[in-house]
C-alpha atoms as a PDB file:
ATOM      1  CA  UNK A   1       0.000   0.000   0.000  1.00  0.00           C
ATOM      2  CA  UNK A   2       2.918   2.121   0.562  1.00  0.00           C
ATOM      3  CA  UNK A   3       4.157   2.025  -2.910  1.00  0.00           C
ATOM      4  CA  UNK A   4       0.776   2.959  -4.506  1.00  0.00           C
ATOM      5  CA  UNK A   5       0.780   6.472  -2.313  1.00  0.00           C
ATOM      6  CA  UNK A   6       4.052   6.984  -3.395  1.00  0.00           C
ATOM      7  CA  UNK A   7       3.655   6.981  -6.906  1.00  0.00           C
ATOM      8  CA  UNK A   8       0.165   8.890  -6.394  1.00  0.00           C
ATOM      9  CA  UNK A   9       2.710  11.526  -4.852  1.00  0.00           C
ATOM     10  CA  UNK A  10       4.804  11.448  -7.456  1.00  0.00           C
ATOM     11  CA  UNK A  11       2.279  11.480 -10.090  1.00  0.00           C
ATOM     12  CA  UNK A  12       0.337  14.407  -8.529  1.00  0.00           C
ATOM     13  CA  UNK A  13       3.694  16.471  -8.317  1.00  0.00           C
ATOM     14  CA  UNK A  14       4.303  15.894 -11.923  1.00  0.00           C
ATOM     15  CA  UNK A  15       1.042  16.799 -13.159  1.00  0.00           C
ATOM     16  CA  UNK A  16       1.154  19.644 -10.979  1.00  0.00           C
ATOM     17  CA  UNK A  17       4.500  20.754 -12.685  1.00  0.00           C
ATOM     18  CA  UNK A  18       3.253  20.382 -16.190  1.00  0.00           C
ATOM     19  CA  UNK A  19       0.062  22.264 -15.097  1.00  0.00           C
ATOM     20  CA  UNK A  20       2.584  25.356 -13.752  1.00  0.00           C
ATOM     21  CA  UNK A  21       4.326  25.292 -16.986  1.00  0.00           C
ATOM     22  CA  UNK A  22       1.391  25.156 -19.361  1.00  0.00           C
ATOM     23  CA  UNK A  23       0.043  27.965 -17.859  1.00  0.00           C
ATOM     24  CA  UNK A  24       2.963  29.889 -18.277  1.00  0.00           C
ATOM     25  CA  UNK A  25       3.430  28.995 -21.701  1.00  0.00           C
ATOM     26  CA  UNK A  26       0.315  29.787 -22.219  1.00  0.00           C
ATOM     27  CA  UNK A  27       0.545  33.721 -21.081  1.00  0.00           C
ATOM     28  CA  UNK A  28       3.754  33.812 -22.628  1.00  0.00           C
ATOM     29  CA  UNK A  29       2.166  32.283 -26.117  1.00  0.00           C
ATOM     30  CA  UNK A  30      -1.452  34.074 -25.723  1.00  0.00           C
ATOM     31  CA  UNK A  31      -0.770  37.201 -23.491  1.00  0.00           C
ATOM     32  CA  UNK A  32       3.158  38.004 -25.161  1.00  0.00           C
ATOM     33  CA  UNK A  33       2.889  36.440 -28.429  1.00  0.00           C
ATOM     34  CA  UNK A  34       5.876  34.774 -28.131  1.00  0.00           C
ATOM     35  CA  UNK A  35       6.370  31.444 -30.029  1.00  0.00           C
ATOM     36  CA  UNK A  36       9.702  30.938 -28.771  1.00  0.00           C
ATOM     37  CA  UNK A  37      10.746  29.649 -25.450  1.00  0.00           C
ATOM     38  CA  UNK A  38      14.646  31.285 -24.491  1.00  0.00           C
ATOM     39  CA  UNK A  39      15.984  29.217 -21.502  1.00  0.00           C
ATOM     40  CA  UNK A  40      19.883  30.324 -20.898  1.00  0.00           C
ATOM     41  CA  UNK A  41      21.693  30.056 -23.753  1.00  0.00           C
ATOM     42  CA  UNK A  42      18.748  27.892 -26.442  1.00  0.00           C
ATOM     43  CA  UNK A  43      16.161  28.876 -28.017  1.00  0.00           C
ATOM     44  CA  UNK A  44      13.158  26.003 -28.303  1.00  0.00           C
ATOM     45  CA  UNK A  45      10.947  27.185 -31.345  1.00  0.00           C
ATOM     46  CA  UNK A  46       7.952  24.641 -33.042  1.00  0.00           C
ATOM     47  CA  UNK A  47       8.529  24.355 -36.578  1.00  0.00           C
ATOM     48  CA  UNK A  48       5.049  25.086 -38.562  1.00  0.00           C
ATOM     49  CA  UNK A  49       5.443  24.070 -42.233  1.00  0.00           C
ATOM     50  CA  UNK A  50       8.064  21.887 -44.481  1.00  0.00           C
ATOM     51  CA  UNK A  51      10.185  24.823 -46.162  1.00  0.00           C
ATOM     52  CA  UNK A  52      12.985  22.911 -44.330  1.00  0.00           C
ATOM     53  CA  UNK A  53      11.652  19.381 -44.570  1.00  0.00           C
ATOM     54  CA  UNK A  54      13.492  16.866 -44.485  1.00  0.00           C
ATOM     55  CA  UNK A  55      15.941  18.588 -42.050  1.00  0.00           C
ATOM     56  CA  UNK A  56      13.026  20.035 -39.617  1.00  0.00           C
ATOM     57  CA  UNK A  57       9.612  18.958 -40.323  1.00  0.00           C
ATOM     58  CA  UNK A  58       5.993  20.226 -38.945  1.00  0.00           C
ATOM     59  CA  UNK A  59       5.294  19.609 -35.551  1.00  0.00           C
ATOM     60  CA  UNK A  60       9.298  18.983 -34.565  1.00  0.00           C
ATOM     61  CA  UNK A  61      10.371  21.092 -31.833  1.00  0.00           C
ATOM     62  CA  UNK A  62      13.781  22.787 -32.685  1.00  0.00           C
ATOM     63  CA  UNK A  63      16.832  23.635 -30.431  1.00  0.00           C
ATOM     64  CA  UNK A  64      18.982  26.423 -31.752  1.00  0.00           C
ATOM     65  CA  UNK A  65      22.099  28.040 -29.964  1.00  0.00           C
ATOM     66  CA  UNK A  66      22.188  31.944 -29.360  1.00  0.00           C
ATOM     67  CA  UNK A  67      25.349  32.739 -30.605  1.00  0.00           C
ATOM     68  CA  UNK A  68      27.448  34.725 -28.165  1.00  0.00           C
ATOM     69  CA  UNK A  69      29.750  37.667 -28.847  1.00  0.00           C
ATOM     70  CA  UNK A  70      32.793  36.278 -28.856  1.00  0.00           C
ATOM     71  CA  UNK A  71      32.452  32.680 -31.083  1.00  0.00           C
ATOM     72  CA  UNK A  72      32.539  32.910 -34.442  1.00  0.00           C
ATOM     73  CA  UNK A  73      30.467  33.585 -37.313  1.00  0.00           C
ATOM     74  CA  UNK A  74      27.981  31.295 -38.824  1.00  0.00           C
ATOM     75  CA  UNK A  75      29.085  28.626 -41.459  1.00  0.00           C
ATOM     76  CA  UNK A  76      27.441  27.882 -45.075  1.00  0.00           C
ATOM     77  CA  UNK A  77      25.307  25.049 -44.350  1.00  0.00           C
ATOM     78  CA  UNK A  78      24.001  26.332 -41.056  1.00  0.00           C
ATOM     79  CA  UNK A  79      20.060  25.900 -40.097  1.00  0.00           C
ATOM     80  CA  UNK A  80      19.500  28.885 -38.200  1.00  0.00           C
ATOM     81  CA  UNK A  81      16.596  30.169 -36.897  1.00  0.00           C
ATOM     82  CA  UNK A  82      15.559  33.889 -37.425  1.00  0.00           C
ATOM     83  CA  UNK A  83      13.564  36.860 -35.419  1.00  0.00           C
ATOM     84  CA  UNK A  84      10.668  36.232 -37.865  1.00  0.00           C
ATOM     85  CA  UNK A  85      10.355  32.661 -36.059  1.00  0.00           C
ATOM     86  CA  UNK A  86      11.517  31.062 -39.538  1.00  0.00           C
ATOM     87  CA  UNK A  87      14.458  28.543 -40.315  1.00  0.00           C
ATOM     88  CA  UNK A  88      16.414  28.582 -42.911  1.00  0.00           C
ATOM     89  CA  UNK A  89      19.579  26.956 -44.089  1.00  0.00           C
ATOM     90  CA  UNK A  90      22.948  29.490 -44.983  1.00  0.00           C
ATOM     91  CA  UNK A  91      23.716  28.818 -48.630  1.00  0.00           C
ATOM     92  CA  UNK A  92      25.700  31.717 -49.223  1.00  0.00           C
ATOM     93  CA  UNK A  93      27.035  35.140 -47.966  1.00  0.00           C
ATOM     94  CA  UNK A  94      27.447  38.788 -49.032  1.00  0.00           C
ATOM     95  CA  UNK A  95      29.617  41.245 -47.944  1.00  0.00           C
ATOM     96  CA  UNK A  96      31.448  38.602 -45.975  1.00  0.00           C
ATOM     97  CA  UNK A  97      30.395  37.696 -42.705  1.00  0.00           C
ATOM     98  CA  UNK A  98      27.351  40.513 -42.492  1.00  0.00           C
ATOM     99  CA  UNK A  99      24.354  39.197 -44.816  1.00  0.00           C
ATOM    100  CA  UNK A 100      24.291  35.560 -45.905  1.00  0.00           C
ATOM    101  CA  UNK A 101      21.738  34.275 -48.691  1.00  0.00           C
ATOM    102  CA  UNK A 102      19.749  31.799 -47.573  1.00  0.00           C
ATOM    103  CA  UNK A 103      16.514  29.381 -47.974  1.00  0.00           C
ATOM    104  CA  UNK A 104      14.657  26.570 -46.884  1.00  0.00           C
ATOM    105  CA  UNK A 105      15.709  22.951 -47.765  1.00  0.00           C
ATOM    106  CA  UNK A 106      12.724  22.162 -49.320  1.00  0.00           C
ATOM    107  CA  UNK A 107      12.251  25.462 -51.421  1.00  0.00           C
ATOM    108  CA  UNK A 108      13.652  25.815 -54.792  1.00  0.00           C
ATOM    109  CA  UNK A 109      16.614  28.102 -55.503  1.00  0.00           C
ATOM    110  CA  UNK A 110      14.332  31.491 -56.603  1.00  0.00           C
ATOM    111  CA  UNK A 111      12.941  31.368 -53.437  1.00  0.00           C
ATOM    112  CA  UNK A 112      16.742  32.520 -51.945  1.00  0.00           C
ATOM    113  CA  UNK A 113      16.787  35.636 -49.878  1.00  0.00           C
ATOM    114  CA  UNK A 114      19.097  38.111 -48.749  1.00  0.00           C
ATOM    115  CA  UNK A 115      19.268  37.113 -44.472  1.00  0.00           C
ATOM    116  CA  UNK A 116      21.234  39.953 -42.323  1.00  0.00           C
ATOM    117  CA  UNK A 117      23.541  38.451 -39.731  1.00  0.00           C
ATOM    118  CA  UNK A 118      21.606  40.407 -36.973  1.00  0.00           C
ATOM    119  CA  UNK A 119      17.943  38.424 -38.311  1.00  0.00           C
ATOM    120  CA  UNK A 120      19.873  35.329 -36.793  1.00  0.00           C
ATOM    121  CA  UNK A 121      18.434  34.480 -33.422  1.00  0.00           C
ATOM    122  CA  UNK A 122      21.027  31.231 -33.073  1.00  0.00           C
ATOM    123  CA  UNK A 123      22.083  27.946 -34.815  1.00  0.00           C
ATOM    124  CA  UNK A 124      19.695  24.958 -34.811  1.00  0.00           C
ATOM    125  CA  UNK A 125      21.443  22.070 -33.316  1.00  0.00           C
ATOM    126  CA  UNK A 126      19.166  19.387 -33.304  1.00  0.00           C
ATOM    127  CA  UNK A 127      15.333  18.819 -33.714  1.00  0.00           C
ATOM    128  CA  UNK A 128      12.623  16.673 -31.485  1.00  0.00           C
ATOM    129  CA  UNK A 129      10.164  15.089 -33.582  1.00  0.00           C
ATOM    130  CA  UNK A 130       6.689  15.768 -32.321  1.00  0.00           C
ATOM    131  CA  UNK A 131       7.641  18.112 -29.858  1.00  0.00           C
ATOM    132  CA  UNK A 132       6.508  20.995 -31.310  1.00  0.00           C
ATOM    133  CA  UNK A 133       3.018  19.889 -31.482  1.00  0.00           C
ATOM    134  CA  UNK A 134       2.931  18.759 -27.593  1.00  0.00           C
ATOM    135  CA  UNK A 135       4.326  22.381 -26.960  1.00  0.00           C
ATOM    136  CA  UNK A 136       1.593  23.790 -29.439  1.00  0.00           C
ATOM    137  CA  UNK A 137      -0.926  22.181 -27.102  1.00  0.00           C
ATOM    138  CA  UNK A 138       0.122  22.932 -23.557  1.00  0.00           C
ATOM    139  CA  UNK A 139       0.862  26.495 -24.027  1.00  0.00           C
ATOM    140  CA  UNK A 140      -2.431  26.837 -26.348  1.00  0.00           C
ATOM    141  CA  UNK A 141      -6.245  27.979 -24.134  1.00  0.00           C
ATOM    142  CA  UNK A 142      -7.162  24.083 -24.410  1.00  0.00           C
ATOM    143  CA  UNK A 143      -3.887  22.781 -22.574  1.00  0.00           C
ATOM    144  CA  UNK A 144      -4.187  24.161 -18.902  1.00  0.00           C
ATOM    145  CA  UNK A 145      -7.735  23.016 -18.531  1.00  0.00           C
ATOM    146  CA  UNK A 146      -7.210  19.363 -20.364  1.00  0.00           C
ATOM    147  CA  UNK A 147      -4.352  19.157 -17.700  1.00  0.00           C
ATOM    148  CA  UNK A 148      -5.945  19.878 -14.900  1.00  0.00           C
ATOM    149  CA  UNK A 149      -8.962  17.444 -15.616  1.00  0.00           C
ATOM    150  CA  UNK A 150      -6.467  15.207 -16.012  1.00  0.00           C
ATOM    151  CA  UNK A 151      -4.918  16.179 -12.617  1.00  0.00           C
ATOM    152  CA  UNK A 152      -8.390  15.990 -10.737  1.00  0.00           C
ATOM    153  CA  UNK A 153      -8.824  12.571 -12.238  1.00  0.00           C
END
């Protein structure tokens, strides 16, 4: 009997802890309109469409690295992630290290634009599938309350 109130413990203080954070992703997403989430040095940001499919995909959640002052500049080939809340993948630059060209992976060449070094909000590092779309829901007016039913249940 022991071990069945433990795990209710446990269980209740982990729904309680997703409840805390969906409704703070929620004010952040519905009060701040602010689709990304900054935690120290990464950026977590929900991809939404397939410009950069097969790299990142809809519904993936993506990591990306705020680059720092003092590392150096981005490198051809780079997914980055920019202030618009788009990724896109450094094909070339201009005017050196400034203002890189850039697209999506899955977009043809015409579709290249000219991408400032100060639009880039950090590298992408690596990409959760199906993350995005949990973090969609949670921080969305439907996630606190389908949490906390499940909570009371």
């Amino acid at each position: 009997m022991g071990a069945i109130k433990g795990l209710r413990v446990v269980l209740a203080a982990l729904l309680c802890l997703v409840l805390g954070g969906s409704l703070w992703l929620t004010v952040q997403r519905q009060v701040f309109h602010q689709e990304e989430l900054a935690v120290g040095g990464l950026i977590l940001a929900p991809v939404e469409g397939d410009a950069m499919a097969p790299a990142l995909r809809d519904g993936d959640m993506a990591v990306a690295v705020s680059r720092s002052g003092y590392e150096p500049p981005y490198s051809l080939g780079d997914a980055v992630l920019c202030v618009d809340g788009t990724f896109q993948r450094l094909v070339g630059t201009v005017y050196g290290d400034f203002v890189f060209i850039a697209r999506g992976d899955g977009e043809p060449q015409d579709k290249e634009a000219l991408l400032p070094g100060g639009d880039i909000l950090g590298k992408v590092v690596v990409a959760l599938p199906g993350a995005g779309r949990v973090y969609q829901f949670l921080s969305s007016l439907w996630g606190p309350p389908v949490v906390l039913v499940v909570r009371v249940l």
